[in-house]
Protein backbone atom coordinates (compact mmCIF):
# COMPACT_ATOMS: atom_id res chain seq x y z
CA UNK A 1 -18.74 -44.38 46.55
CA UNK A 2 -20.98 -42.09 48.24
CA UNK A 3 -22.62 -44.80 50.30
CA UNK A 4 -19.04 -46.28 51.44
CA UNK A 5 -18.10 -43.15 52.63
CA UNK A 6 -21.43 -42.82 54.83
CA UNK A 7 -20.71 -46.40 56.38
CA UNK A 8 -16.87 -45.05 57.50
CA UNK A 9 -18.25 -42.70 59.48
CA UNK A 10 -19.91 -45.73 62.05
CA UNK A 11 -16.37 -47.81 61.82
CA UNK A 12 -13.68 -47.34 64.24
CA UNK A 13 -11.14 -47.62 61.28
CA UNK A 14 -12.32 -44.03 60.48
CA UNK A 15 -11.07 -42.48 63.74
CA UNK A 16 -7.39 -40.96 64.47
CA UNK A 17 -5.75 -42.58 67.70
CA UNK A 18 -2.71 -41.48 68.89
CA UNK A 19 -1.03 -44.06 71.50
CA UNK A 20 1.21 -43.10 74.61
CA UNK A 21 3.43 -44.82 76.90
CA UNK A 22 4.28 -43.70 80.23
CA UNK A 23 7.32 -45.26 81.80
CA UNK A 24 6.94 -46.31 85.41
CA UNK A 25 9.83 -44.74 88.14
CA UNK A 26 10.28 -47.92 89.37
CA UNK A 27 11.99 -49.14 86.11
CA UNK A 28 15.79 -50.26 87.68
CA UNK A 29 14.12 -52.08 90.47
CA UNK A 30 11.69 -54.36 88.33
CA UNK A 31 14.60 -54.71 85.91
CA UNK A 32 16.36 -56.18 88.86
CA UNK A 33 13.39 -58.37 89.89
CA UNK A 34 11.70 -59.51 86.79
CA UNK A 35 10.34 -62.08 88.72
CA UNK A 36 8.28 -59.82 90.56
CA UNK A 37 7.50 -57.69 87.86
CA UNK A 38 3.63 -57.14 87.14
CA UNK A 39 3.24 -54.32 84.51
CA UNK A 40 6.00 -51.79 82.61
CA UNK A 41 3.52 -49.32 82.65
CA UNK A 42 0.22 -47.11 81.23
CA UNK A 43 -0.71 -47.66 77.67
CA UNK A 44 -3.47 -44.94 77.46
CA UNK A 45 -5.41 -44.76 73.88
CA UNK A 46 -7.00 -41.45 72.97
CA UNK A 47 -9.56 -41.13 70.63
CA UNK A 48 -10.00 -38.02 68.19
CA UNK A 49 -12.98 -37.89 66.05
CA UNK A 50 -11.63 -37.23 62.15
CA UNK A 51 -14.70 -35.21 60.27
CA UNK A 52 -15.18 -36.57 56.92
CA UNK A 53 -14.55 -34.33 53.80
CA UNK A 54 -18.16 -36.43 52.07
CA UNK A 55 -17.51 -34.33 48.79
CA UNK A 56 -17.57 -36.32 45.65
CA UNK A 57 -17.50 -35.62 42.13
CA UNK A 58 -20.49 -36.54 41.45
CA UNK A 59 -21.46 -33.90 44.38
CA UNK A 60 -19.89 -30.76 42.63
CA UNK A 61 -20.96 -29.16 39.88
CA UNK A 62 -21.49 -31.84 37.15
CA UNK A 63 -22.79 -31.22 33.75
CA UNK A 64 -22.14 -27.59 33.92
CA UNK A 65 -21.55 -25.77 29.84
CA UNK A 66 -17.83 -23.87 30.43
CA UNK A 67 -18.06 -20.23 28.37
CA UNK A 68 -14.52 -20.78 28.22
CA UNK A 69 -14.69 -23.91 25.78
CA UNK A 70 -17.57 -23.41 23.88
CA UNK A 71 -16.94 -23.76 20.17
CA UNK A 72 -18.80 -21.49 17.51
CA UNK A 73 -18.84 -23.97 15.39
CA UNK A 74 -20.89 -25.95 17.07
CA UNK A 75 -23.62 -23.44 17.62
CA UNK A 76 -26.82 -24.07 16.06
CA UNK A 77 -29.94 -22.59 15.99
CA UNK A 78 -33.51 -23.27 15.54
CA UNK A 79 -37.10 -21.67 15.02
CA UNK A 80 -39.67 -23.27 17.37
CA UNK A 81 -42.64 -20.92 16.16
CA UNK A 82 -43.11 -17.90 14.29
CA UNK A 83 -46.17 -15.38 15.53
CA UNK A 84 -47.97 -13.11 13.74
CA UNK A 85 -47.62 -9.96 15.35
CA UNK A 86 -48.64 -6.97 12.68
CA UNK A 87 -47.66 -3.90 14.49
CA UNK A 88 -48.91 -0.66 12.77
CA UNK A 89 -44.94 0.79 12.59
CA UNK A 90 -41.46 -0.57 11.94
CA UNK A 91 -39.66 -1.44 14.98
CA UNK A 92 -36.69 -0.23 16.76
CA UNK A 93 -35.61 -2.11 20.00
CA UNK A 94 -36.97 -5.63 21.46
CA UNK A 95 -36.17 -7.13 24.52
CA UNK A 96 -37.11 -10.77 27.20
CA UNK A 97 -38.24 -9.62 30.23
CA UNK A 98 -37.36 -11.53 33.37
CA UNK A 99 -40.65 -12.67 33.40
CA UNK A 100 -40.36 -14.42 29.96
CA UNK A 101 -43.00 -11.66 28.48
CA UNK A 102 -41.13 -9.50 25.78
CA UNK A 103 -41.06 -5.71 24.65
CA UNK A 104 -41.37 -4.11 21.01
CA UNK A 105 -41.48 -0.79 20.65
CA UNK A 106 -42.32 1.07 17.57
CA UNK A 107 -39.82 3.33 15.65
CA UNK A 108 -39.81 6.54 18.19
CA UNK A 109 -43.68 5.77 18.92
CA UNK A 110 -45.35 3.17 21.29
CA UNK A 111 -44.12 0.02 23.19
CA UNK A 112 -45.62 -2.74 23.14
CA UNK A 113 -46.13 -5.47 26.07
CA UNK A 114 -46.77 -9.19 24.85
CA UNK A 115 -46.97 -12.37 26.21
CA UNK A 116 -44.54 -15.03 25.92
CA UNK A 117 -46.96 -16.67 23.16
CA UNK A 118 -46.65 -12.81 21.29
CA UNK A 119 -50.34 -12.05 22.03
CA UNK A 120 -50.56 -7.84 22.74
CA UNK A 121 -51.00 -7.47 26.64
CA UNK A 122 -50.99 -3.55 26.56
CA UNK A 123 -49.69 -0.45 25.48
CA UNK A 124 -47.39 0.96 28.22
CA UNK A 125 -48.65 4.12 29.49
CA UNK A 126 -46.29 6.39 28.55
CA UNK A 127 -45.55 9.31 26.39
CA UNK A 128 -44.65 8.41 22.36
CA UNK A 129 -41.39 8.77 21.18
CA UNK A 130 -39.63 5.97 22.44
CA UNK A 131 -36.57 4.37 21.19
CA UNK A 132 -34.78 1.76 22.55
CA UNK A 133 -35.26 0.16 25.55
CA UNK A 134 -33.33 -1.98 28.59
CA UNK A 135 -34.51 -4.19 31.84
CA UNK A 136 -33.00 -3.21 35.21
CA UNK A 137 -34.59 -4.86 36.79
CA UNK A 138 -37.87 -6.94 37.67
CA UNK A 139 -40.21 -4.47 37.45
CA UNK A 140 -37.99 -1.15 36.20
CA UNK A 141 -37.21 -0.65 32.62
CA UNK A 142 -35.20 2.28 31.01
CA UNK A 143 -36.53 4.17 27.52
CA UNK A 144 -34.47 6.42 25.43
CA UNK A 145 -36.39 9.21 23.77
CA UNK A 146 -34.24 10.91 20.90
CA UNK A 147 -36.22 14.24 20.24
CA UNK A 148 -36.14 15.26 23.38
CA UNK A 149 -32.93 14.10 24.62
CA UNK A 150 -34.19 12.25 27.61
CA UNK A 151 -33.98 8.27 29.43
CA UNK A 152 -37.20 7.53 31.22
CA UNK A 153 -37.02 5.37 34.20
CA UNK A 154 -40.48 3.49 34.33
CA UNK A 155 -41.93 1.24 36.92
CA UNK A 156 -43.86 -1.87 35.31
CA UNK A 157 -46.06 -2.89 38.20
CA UNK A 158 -47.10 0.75 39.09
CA UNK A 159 -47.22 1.77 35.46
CA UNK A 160 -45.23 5.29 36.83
CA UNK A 161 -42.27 7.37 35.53
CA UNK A 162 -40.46 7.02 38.41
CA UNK A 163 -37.27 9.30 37.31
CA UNK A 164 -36.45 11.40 34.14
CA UNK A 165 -32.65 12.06 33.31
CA UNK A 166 -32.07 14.86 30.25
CA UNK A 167 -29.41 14.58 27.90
CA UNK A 168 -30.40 17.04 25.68
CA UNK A 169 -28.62 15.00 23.60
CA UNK A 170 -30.08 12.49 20.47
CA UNK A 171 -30.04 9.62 22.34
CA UNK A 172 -30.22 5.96 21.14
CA UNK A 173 -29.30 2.79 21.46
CA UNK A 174 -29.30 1.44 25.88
CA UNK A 175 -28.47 -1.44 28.00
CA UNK A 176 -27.72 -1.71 31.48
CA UNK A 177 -24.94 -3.50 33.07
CA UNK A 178 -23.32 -3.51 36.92
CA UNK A 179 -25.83 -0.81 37.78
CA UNK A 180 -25.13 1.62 35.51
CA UNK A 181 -26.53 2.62 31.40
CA UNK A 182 -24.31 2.72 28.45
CA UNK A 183 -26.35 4.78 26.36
CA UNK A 184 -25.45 5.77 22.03
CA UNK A 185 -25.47 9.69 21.59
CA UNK A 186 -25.68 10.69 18.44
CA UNK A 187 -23.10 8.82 16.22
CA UNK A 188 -19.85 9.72 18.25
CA UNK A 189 -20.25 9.03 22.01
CA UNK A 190 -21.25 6.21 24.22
CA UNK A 191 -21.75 7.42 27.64
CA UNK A 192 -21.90 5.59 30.93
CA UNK A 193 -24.18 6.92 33.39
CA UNK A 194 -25.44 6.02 36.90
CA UNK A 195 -29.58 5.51 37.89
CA UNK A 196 -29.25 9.22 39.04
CA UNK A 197 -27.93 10.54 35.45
CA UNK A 198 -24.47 11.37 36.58
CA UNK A 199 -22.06 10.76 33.97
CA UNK A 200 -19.13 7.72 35.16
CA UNK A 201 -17.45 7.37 31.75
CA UNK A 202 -17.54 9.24 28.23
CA UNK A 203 -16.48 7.11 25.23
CA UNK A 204 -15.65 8.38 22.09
CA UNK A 205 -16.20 6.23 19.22
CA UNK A 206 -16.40 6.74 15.19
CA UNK A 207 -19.47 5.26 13.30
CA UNK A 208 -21.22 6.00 10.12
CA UNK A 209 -24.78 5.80 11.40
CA UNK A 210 -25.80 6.88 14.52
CA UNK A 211 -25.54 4.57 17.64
CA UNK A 212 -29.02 2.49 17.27
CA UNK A 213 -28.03 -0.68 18.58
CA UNK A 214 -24.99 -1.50 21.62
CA UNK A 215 -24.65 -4.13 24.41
CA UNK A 216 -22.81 -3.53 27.55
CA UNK A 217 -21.25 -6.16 28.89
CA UNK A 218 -18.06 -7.00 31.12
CA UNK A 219 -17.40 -3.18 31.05
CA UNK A 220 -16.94 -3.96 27.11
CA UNK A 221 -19.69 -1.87 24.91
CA UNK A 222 -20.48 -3.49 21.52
CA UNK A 223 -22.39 -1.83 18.59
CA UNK A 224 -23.17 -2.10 15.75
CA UNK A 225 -22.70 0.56 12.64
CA UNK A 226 -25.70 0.09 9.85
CA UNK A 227 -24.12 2.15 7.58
CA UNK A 228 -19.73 1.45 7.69
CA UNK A 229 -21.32 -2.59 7.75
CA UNK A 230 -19.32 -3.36 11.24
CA UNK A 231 -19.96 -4.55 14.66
CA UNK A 232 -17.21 -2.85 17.28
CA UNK A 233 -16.30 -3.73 20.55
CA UNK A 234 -14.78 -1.15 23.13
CA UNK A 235 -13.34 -0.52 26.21
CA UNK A 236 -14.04 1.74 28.62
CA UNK A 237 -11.03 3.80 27.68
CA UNK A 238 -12.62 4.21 24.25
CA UNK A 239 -9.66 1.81 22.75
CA UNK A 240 -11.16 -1.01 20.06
CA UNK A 241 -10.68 -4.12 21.42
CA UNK A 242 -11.92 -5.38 17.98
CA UNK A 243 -14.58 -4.54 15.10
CA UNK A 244 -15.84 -7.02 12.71
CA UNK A 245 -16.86 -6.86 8.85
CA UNK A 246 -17.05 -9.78 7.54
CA UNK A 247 -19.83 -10.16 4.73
CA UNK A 248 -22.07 -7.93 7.09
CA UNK A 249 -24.48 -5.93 5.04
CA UNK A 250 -26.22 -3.82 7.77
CA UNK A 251 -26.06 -5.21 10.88
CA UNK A 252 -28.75 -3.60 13.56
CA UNK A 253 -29.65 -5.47 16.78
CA UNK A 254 -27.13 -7.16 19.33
CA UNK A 255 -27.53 -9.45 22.26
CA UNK A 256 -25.51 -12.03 23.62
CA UNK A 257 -25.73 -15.71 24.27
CA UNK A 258 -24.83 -17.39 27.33
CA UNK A 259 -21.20 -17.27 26.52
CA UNK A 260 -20.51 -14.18 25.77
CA UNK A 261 -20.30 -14.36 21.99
CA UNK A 262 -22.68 -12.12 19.93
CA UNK A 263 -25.48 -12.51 18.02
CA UNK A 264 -26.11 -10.01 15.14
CA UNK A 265 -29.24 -9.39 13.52
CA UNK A 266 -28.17 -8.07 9.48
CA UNK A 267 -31.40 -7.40 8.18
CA UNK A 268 -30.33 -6.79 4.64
CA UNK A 269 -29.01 -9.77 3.96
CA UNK A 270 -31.98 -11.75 5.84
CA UNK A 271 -29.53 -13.42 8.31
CA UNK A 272 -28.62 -13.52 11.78
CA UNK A 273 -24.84 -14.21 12.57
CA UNK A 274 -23.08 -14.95 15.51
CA UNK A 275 -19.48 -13.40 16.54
CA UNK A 276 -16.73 -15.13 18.77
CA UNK A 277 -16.34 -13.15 22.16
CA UNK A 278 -12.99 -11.97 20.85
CA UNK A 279 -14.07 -11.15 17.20
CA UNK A 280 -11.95 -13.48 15.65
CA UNK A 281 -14.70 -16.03 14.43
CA UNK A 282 -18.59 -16.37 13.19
CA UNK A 283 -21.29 -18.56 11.97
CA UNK A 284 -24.57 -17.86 10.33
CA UNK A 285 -27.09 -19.29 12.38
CA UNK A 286 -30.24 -18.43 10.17
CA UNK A 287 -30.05 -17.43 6.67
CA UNK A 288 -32.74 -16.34 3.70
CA UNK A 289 -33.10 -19.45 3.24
CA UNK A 290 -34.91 -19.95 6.54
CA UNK A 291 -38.02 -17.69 5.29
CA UNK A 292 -36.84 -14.57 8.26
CA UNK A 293 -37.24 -11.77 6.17
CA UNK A 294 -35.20 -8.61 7.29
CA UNK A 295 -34.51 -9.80 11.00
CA UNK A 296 -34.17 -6.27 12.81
CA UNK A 297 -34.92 -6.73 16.53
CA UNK A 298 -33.16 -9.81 18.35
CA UNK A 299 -33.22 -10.22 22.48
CA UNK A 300 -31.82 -13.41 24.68
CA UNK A 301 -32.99 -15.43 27.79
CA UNK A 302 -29.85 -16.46 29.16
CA UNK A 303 -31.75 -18.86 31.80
CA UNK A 304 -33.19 -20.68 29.04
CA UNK A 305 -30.89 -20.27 25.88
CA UNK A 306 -34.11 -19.00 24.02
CA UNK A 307 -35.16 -15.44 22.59
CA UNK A 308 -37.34 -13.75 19.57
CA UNK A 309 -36.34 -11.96 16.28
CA UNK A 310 -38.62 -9.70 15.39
CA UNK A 311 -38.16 -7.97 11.34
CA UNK A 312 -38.33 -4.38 10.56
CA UNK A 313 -41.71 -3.96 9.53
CA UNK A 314 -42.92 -5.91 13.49
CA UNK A 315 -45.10 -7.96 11.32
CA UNK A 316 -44.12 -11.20 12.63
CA UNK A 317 -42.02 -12.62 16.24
CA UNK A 318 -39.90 -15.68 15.62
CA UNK A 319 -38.67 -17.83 18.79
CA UNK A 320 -35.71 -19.63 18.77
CA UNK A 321 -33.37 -22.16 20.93
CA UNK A 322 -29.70 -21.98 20.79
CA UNK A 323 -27.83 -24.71 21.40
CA UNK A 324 -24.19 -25.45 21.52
CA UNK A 325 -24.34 -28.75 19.76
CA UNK A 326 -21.35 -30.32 22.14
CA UNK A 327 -20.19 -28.64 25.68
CA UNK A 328 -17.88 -29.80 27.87
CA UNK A 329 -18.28 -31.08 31.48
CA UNK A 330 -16.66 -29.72 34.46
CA UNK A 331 -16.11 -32.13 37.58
């Protein structure tokens, strides 16, 4: 199809041509004389190049996965290789870095740098305490400290603090979305702030355990509650838009796949579980059966459908692939 339309473009029955008559002023007298007659008239042919539209469907955006039809049902997923990390303390946040290297940090102490094959690359220079943690981008990452009450702003390639904003609030769980931080304080309030600290939204929420673990996404915050056994998702007005309780035990880290659905690490019960975008549906994905033994930690490469689990005590990293099973084409 593609070449047929290439070869139009060289044939004259591609072109537009529009034909006009003139009539000549003479017109009684020749009518009068036919014998004499030698022409009516001009025919005069213009020609008008036509630009050819060349798009076809196999041009446009073939073989694309919609978020719109994906099924949960058909999500699967699978551990390619499980590293031995042994990390002296539990942990408490994990995250992929845009470079494919990926952060633990260690309950309210150290964070740890490792390559994509889980081998230590360093101990980030800065002060203990941390708690959670969130990219901004390729070389800035933001830490939550919750004894002092503080989000560090730290620059990865300089190794630098380069801003401090104070709470003075217990602060928790982070993630950063359209240029701003949702950040868990205490167990009651999820605030919104800018890169400068200034405060753009103040949610209040209820939750039986304090806000360890949230995802902002689509100016929707979801968390997770240990303690009431429930993942929520918000507004920014504050109003639920839905929670979900089914057969959780005590769910603790969040991210979310490629279409928007979320993936739940419940560490009690040894299994990760993912949730429909609107709440209404889930799978389990890995269960005790599958040898992860209290999954705490879980982070998502959306470029690659891939991430890591990593279990409360950071003794081991687990990578995965998450597929979709089927997935629609759009032409």
């Amino acid at each position: 199809m593609s070449r047929y339309v290439k070869d139009l473009e060289n044939d004259d029955r591609a072109k537009k041509f529009d034909i006009k008559m003139r009539q000549n002023n003479e017109i009684k007298k020749i009518l009068s004389n036919l014998g004499s007659i030698e022409y009516l008239g001009e025919i005069m042919v213009v020609k008008i190049e036509i630009a050819l539209n060349r798009e076809t469907s196999v041009s446009r955006k073939a073989q694309v996965q919609s978020r719109e039809q994906s099924n949960i049902n058909n999500m699967t997923m699978n551990i390619e290789i499980k590293i031995d990390i042994n990390m002296k303390k539990y942990s408490s946040d994990m995250i992929c870095l845009i470079d494919e290297r990926v952060v633990v940090v260690e309950w309210c102490d150290k964070i740890n740098l490792l390559n994509s094959d889980g081998k230590l690359q360093q101990q980030l220079p800065i002060p203990d305490g941390a708690y959670c943690i969130t990219q901004i981008n390729q070389n800035t990452i933001a830490i939550t400290y919750p004894k002092t009450g503080h989000i560090q702003i730290f620059n990865m390639e300089n190794e630098t603090v380069t801003k401090v904003i104070t709470l003075d609030i217990p602060c928790y769980g982070l993630s950063f979305s359209n240029n701003s931080l949702a950040v868990g304080l205490r167990d009651d309030e999820i605030r919104i702030i800018d890169l400068e600290g200034n405060t753009l939204n103040s949610i209040q929420v209820q939750s039986k355990s304090a806000l360890f673990n949230l995802v902002y996404s689509n100016d929707r915050v979801i968390y997770s509650d240990e303690v009431g056994k429930a993942v929520y998702c918000v507004d920014g007005s504050g109003k639920q838009i839905w929670q979900y309780t089914q057969d959780l035990t005590g769910p603790r880290g969040l991210c979310i796949d490629t279409y928007g659905n979320i993936i739940v690490a419940d560490g009690r019960s040894d299994r990760i579980i993912e949730i429909s975008k609107d709440g209404q549906n889930s799978k389990v994905l890995i269960c005790e059966e599958d040898e992860l033994k209290c999954p705490w930690c879980i982070c998502f490469k959306q470029n690659e459908n891939s991430g890591f689990i990593c279990n409360i005590n950071a003794t081991y990293l687990a990578k995965f692939i998450l597929s979709s099973g089927k997935f629609s084409m759009i032409f």
